[in-house]
PDB file of N, CA and C in Angstrom:
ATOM      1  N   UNK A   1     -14.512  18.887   8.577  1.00  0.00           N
ATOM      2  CA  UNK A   1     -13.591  17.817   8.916  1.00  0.00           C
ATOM      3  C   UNK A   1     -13.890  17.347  10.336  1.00  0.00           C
ATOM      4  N   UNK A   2     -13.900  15.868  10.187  1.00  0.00           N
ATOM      5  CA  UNK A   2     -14.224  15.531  11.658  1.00  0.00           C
ATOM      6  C   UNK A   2     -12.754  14.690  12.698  1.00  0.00           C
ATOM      7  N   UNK A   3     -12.407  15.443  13.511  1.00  0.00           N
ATOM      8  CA  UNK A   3     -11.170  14.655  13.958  1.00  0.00           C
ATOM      9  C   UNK A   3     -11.371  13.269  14.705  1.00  0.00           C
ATOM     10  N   UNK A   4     -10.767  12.154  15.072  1.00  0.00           N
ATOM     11  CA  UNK A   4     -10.416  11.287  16.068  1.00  0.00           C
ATOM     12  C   UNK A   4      -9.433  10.874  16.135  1.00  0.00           C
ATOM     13  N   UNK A   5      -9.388   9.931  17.496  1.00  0.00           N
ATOM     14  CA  UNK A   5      -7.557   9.626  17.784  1.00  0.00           C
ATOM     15  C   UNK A   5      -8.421   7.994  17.783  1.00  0.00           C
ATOM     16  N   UNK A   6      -7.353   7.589  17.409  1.00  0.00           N
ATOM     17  CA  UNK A   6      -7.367   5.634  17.486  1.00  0.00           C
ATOM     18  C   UNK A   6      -6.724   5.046  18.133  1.00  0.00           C
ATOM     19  N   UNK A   7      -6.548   4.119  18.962  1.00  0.00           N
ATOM     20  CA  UNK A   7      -5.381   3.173  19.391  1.00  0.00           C
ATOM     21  C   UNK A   7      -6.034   1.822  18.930  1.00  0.00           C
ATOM     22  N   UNK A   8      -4.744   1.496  18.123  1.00  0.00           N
ATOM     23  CA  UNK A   8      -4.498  -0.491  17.853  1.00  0.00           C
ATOM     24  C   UNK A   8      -3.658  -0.465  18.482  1.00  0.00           C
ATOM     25  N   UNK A   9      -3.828  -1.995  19.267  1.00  0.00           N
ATOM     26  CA  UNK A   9      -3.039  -2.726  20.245  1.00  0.00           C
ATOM     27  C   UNK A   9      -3.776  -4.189  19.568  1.00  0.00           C
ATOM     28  N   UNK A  10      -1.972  -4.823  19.612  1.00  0.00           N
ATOM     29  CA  UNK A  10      -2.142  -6.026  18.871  1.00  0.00           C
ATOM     30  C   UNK A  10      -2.696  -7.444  19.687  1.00  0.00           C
ATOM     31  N   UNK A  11      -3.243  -7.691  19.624  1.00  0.00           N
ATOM     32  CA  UNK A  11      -4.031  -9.423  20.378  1.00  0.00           C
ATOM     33  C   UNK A  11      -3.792 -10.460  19.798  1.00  0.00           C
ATOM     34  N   UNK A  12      -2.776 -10.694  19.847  1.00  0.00           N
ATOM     35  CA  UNK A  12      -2.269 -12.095  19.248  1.00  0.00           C
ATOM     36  C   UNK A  12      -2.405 -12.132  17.394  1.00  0.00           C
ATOM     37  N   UNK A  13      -3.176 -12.952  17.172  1.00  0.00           N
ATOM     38  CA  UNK A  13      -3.238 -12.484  15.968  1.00  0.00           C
ATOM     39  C   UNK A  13      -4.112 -11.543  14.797  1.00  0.00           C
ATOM     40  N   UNK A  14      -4.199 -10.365  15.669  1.00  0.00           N
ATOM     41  CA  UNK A  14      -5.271  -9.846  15.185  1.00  0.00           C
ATOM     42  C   UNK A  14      -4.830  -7.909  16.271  1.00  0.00           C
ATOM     43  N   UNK A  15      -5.760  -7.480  15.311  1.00  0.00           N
ATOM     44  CA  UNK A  15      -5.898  -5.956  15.628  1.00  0.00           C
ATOM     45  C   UNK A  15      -6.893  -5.795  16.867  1.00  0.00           C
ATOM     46  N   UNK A  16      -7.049  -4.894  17.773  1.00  0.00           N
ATOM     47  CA  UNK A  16      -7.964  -4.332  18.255  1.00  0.00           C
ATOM     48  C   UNK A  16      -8.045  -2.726  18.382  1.00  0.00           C
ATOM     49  N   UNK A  17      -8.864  -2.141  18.021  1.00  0.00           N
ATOM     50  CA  UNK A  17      -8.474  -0.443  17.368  1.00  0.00           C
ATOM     51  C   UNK A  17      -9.986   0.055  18.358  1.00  0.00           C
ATOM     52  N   UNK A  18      -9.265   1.069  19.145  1.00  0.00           N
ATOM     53  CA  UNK A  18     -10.927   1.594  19.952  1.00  0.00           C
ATOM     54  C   UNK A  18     -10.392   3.309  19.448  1.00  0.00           C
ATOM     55  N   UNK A  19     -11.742   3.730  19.244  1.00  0.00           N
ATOM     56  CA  UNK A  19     -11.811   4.882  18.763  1.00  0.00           C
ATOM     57  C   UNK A  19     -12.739   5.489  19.772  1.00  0.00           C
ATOM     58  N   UNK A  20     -12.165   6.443  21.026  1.00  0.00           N
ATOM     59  CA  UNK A  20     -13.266   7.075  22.265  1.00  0.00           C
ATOM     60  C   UNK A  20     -14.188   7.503  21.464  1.00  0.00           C
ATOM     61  N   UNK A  21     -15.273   6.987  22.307  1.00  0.00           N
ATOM     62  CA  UNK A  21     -16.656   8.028  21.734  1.00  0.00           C
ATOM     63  C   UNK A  21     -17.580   7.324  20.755  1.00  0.00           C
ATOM     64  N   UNK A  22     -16.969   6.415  20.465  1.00  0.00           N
ATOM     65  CA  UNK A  22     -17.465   6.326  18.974  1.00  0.00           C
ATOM     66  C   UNK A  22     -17.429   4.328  18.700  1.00  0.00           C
ATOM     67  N   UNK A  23     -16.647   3.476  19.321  1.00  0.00           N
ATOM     68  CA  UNK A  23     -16.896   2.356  19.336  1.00  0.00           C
ATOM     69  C   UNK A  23     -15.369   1.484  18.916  1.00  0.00           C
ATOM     70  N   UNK A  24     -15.533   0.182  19.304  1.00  0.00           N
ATOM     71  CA  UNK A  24     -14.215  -0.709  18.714  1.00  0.00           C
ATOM     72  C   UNK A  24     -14.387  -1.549  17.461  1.00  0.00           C
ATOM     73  N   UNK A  25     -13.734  -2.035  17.042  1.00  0.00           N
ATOM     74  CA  UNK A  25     -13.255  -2.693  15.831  1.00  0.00           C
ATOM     75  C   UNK A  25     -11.989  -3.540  15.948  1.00  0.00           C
ATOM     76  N   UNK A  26     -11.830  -4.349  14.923  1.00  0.00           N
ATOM     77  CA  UNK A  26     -10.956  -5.328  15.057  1.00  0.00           C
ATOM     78  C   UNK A  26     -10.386  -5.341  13.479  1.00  0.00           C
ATOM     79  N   UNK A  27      -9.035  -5.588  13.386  1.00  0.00           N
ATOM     80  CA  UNK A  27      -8.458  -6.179  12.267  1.00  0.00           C
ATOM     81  C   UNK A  27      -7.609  -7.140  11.985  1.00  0.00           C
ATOM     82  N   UNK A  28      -7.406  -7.848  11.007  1.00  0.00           N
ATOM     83  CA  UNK A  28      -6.424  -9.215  10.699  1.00  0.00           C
ATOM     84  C   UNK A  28      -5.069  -8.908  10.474  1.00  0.00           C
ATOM     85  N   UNK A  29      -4.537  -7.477  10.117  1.00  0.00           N
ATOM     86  CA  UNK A  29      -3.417  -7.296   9.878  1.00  0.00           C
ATOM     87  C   UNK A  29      -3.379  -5.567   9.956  1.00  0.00           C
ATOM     88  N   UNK A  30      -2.227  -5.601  10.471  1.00  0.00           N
ATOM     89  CA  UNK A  30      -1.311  -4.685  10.147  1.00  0.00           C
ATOM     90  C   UNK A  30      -2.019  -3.315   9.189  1.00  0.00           C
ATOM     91  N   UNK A  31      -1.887  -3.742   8.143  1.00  0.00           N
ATOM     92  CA  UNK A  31      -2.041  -3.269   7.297  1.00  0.00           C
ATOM     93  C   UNK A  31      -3.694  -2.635   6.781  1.00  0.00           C
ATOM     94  N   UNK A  32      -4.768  -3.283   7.646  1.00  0.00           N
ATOM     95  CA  UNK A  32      -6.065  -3.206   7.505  1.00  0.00           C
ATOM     96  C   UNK A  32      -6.250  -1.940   8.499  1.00  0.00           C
ATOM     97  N   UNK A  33      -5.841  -1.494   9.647  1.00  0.00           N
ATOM     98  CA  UNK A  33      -6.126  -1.050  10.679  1.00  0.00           C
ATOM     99  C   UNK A  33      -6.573   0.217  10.302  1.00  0.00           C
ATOM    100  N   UNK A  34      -5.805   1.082   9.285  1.00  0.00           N
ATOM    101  CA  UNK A  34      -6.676   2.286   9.076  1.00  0.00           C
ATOM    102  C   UNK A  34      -8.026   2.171   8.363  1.00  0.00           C
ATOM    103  N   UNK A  35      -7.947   1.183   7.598  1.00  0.00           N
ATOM    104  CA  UNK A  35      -9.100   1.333   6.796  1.00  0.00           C
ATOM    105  C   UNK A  35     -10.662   0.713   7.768  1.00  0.00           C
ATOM    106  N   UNK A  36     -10.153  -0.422   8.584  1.00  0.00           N
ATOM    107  CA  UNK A  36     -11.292  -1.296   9.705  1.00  0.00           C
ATOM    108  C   UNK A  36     -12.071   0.726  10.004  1.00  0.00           C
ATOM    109  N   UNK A  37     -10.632   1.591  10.659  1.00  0.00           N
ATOM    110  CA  UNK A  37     -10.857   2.509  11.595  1.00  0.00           C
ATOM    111  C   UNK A  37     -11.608   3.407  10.865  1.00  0.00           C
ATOM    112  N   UNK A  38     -11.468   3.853   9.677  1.00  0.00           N
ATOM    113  CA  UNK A  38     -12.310   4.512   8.592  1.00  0.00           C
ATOM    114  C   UNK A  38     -13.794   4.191   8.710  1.00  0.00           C
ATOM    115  N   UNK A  39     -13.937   2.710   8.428  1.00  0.00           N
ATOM    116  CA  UNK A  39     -15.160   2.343   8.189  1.00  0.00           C
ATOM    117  C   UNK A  39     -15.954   2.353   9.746  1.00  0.00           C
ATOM    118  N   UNK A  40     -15.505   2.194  10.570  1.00  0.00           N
ATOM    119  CA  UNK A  40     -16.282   2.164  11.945  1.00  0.00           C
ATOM    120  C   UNK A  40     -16.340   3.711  12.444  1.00  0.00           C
ATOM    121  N   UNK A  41     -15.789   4.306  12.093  1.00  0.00           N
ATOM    122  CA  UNK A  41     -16.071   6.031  12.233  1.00  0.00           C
ATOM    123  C   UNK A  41     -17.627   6.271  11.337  1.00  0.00           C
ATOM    124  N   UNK A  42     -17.218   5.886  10.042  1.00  0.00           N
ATOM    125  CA  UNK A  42     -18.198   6.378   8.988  1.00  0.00           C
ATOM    126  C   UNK A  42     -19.635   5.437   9.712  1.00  0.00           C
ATOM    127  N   UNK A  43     -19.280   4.063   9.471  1.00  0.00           N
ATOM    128  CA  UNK A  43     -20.648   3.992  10.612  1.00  0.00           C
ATOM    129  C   UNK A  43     -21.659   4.086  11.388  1.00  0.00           C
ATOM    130  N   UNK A  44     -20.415   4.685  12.437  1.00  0.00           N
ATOM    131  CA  UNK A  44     -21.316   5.124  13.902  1.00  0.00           C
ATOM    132  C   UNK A  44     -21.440   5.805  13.663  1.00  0.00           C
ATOM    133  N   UNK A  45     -20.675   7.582  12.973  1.00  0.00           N
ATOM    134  CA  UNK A  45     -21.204   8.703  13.197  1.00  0.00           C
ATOM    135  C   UNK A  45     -22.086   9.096  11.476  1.00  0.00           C
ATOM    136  N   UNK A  46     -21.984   8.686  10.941  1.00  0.00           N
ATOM    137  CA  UNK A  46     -22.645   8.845   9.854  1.00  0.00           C
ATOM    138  C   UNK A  46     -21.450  10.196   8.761  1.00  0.00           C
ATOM    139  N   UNK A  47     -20.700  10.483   9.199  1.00  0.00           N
ATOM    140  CA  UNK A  47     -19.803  11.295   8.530  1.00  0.00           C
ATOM    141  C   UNK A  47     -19.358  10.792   7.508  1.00  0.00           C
ATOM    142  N   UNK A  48     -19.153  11.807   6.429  1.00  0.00           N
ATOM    143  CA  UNK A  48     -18.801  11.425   5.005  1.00  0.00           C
ATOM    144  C   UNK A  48     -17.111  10.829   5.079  1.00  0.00           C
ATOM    145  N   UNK A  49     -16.648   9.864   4.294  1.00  0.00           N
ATOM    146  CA  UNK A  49     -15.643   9.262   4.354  1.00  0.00           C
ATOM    147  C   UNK A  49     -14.431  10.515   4.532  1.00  0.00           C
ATOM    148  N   UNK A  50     -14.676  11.268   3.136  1.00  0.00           N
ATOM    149  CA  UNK A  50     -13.570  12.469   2.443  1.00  0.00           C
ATOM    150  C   UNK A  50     -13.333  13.850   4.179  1.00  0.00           C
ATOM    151  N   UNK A  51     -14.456  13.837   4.933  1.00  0.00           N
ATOM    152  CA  UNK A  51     -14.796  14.845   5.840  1.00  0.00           C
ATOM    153  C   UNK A  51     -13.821  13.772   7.342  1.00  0.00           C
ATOM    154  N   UNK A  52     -13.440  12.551   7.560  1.00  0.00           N
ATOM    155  CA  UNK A  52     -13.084  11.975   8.991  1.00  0.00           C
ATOM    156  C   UNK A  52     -11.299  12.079   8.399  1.00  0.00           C
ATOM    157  N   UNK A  53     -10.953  12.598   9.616  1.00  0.00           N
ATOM    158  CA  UNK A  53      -9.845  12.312   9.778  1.00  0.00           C
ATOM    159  C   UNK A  53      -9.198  11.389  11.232  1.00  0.00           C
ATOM    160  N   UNK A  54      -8.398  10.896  10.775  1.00  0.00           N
ATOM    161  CA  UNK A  54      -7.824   9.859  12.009  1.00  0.00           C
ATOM    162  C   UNK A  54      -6.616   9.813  12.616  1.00  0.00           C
ATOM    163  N   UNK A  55      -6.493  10.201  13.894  1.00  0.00           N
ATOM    164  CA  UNK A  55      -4.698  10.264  14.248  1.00  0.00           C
ATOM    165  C   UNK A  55      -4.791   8.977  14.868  1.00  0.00           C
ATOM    166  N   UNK A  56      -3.823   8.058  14.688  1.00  0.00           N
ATOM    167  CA  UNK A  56      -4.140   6.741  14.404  1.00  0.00           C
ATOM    168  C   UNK A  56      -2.292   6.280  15.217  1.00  0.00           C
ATOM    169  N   UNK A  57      -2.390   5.607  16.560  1.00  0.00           N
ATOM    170  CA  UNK A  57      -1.743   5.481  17.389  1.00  0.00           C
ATOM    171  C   UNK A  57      -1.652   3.971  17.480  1.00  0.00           C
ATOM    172  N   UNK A  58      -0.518   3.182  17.261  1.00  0.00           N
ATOM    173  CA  UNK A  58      -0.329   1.858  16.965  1.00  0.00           C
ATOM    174  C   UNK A  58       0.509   0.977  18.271  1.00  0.00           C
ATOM    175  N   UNK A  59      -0.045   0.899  19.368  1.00  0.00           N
ATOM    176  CA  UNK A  59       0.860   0.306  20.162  1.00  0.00           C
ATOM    177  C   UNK A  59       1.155  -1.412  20.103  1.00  0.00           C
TER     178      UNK A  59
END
């Protein structure tokens, strides 16, 4: 299992989600932000989807 912490902070109309270490991402809603944060983990670090976990901090 691979841990990270996330922060989204909202920009008008849109997400911005930085994950230390590892890179930023952006989303359109609300509702996208874990999954944007999923896919930009799996990405950069090459870790299997089922193996990342995300503590996922929404300011």
């Amino acid at each position: 299992m691979a841990d990270f912490t996330a922060t989204a902070l909202s920009e008008g109309d849109h997400w911005v989600i930085d994950v230390p270490g590892v890179g930023t991402t952006e989303a359109g809603s609300v509702e996208d932000i874990e999954e944007m944060t999923l896919e930009l983990v799996v990405a950069m670090t090459h870790a299997a989807r089922e193996d990342v976990h995300i503590d996922l901090r929404i300011v």
